[in-house]
C-alpha atoms as a PDB file:
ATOM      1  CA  UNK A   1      15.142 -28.903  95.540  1.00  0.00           C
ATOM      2  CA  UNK A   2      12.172 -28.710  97.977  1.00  0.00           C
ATOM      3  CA  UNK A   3      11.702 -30.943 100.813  1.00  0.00           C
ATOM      4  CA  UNK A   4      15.429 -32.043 101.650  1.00  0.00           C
ATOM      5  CA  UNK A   5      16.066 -30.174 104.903  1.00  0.00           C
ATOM      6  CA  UNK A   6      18.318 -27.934 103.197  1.00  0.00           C
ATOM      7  CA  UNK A   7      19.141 -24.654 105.349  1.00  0.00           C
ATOM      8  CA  UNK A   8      21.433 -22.405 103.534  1.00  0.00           C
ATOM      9  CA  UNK A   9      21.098 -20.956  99.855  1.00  0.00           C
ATOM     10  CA  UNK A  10      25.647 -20.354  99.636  1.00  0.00           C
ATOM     11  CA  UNK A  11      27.371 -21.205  96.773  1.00  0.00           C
ATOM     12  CA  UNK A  12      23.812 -20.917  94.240  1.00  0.00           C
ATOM     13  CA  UNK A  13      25.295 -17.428  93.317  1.00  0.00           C
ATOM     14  CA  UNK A  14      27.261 -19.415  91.016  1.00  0.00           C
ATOM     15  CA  UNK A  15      24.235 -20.177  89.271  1.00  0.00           C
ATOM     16  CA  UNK A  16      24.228 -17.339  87.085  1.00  0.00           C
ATOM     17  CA  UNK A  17      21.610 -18.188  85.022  1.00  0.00           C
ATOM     18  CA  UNK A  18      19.288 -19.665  87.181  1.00  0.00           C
ATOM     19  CA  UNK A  19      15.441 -18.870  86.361  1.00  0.00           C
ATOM     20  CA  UNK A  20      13.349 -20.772  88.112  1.00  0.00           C
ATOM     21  CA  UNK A  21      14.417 -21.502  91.853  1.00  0.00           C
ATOM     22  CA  UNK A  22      12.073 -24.219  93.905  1.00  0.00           C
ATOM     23  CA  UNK A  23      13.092 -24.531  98.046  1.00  0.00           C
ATOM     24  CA  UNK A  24      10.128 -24.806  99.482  1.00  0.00           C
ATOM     25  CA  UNK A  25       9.602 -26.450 102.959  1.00  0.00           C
ATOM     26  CA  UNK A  26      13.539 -26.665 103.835  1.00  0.00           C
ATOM     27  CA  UNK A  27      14.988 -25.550 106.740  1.00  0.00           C
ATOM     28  CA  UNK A  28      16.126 -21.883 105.622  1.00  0.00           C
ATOM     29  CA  UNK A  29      16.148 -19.524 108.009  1.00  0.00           C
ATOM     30  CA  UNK A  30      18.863 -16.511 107.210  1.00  0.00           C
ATOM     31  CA  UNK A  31      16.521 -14.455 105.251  1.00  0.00           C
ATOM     32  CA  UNK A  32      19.586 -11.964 104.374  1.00  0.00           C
ATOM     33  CA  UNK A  33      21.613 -14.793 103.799  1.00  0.00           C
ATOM     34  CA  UNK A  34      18.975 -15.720 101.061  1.00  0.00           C
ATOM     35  CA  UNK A  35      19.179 -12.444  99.719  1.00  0.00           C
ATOM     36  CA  UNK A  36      22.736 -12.022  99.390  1.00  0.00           C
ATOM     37  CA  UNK A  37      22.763 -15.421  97.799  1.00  0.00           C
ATOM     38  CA  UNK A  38      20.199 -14.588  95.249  1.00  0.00           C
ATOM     39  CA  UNK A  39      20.920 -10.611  94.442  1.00  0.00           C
ATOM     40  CA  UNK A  40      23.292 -11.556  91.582  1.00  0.00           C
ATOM     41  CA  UNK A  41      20.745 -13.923  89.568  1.00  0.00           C
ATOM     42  CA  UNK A  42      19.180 -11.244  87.776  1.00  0.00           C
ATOM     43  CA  UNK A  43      17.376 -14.238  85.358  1.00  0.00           C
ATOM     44  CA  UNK A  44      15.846 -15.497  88.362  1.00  0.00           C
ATOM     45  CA  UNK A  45      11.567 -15.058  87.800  1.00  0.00           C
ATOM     46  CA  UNK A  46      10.227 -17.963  90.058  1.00  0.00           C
ATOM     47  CA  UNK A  47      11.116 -18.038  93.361  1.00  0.00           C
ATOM     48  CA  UNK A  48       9.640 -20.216  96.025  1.00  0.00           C
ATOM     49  CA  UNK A  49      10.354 -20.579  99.696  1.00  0.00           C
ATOM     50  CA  UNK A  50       7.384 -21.011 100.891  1.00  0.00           C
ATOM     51  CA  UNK A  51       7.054 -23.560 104.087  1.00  0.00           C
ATOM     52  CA  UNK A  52      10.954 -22.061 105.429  1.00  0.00           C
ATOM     53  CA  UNK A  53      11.492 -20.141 108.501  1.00  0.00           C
ATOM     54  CA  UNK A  54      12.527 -17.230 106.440  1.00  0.00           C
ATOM     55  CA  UNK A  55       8.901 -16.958 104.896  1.00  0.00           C
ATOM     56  CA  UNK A  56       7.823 -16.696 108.243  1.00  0.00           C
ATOM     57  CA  UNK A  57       9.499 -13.514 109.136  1.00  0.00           C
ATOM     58  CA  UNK A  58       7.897  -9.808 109.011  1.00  0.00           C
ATOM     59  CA  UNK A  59       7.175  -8.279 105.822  1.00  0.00           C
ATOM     60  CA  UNK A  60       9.074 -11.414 104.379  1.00  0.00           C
ATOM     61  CA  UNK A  61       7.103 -10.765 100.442  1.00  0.00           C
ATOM     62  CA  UNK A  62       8.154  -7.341 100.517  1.00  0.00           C
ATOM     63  CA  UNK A  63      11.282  -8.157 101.648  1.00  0.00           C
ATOM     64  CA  UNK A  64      12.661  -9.913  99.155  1.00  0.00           C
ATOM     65  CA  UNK A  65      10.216  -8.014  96.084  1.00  0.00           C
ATOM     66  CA  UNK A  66      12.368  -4.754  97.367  1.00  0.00           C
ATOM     67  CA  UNK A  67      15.831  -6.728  96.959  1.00  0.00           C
ATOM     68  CA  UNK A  68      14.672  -9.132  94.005  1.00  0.00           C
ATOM     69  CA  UNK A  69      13.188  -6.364  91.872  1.00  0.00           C
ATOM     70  CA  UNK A  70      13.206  -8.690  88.711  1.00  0.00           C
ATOM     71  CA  UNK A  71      11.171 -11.492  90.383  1.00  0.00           C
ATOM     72  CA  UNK A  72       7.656 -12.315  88.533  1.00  0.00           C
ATOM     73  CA  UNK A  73       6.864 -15.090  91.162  1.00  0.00           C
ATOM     74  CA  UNK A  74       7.200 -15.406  94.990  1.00  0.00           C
ATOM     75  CA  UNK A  75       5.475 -18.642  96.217  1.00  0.00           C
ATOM     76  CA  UNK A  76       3.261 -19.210  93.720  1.00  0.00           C
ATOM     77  CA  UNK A  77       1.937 -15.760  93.373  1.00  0.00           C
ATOM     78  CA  UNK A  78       2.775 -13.365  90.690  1.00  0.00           C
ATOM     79  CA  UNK A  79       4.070 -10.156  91.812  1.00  0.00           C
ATOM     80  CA  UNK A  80       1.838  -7.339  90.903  1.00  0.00           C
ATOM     81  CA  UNK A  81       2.624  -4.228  90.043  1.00  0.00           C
ATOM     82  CA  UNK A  82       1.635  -2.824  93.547  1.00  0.00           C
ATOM     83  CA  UNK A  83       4.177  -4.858  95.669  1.00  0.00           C
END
């Protein structure tokens, strides 16, 4: 679902068993909004925003690592241990 200038993640929650999870370059800017979108797809591992506002913001990786704790990849990156 990358590149179609989509701005809001509401109504994926449905998704229950979601895994993988492509937006990058969109236009979505509510990091919390995000994040209360995503918190219930605990099968979600691959998660990529990269090129939105949102990944723009302060801390943004740790951000969402802290309220995603089951994520294995943020924007191409595996999360390691340390984050």
């Amino acid at each position: 679902m990358s590149y179609n200038s989509i701005s809001s993640l509401s109504g994926l929650e449905k998704c229950k068993n979601l895994k993988v999870l492509y937006m990058g370059n969109n236009k979505i800017s509510d990091l919390q909004g995000v994040l209360r979108s995503l918190k219930r797809l605990v099968y979600l591992k691959h998660l990529d925003l990269f090129g939105n506002p949102a990944a723009q913001e302060s801390n943004y990786r740790h951000h969402v690592i802290y309220h995603l704790p089951w994520l294995q990849v943020l924007d191409r990156h595996v999360i390691t241990d340390e984050e």
